[in-house]
Protein backbone atom coordinates (compact mmCIF):
# COMPACT_ATOMS: atom_id res chain seq x y z
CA UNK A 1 -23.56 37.10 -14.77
CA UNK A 2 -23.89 35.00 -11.32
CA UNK A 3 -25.44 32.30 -13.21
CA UNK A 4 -22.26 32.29 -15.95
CA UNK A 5 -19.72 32.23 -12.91
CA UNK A 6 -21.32 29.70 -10.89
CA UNK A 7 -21.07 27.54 -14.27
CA UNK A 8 -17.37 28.17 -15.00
CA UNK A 9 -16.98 27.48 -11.15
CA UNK A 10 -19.18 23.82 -11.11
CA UNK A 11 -17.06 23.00 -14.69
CA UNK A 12 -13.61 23.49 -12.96
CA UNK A 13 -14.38 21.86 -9.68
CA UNK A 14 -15.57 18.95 -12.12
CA UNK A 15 -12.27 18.87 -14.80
CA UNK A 16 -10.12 19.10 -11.04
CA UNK A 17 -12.15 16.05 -9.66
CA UNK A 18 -12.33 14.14 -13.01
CA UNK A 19 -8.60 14.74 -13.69
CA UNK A 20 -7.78 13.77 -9.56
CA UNK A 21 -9.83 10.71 -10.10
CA UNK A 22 -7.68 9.45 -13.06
CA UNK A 23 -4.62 10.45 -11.27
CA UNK A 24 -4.95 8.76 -8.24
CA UNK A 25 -6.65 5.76 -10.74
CA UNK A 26 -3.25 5.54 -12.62
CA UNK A 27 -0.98 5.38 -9.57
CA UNK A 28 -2.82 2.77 -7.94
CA UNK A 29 -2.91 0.55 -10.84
CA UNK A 30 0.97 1.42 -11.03
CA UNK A 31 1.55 0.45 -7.62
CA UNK A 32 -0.55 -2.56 -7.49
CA UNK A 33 1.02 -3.83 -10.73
CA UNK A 34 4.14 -3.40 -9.36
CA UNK A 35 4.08 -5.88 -6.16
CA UNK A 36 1.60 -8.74 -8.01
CA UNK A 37 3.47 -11.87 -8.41
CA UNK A 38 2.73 -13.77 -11.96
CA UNK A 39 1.32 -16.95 -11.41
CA UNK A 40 0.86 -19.21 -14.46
CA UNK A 41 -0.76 -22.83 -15.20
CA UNK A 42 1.94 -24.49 -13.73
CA UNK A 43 1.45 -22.68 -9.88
CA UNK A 44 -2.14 -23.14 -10.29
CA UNK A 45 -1.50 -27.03 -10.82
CA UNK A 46 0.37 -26.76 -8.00
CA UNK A 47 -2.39 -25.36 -5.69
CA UNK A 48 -4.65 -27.48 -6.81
CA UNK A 49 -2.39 -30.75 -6.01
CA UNK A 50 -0.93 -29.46 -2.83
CA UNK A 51 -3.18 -26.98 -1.75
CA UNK A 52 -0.62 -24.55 -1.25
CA UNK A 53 2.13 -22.31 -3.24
CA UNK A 54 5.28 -21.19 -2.18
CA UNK A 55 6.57 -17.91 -4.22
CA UNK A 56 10.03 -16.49 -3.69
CA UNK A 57 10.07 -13.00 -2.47
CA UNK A 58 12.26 -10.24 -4.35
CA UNK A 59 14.36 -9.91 -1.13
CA UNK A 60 14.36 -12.20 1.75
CA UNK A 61 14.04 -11.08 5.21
CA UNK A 62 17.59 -11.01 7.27
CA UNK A 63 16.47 -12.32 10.57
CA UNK A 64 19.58 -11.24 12.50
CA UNK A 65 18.67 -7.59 11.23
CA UNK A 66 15.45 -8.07 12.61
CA UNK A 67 16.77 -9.18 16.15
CA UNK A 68 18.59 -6.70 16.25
CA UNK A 69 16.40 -4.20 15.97
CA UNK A 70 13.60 -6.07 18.38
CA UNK A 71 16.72 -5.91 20.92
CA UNK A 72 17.34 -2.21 20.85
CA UNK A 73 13.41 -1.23 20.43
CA UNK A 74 12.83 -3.04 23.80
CA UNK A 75 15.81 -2.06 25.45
CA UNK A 76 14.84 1.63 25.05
CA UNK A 77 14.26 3.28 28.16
CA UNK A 78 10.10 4.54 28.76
CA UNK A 79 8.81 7.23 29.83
CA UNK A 80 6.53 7.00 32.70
CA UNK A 81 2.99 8.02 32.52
CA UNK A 82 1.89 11.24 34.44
CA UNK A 83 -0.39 12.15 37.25
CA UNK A 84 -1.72 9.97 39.62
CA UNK A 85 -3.67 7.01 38.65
């Protein structure tokens, strides 16, 4: 009877890792898929003549946004470190 429910154990922990494994297999194709830019015979030509490739991104970066942001993370006040170094 041990023997049977160590089995039945060992064959669940295997259909949970098994079914995990395809799981985390699927999202990661699904989320790698997702951000790949297509490049075609015409980019490659262009790599191989220039050396280089220049893709346009889904949304460009605002650079004032970015400032900003820089600006108020170092104006922030800090805390000072305790005890006595």
């Amino acid at each position: 009877m041990l023997a049977l429910f160590w089995f039945v154990f060992g064959a669940g922990l295997a259909t949970l890792a098994i079914t995990a494994g395809v799981s985390l297999r699927s999202r990661s194709v699904e989320v790698i898929g997702r951000g790949r830019p297509l490049i075609d015979d015409v980019a490659i030509d262009q790599i191989i003549e220039q050396g280089e490739i220049w893709i346009d991104a889904d949304e460009p970066l605002d650079i004032d946004d970015i400032d900003d942001e820089e600006e108020r993370f170092w104006s922030e006040s800090w805390d000072e470190p305790q005890g006595d170094w």
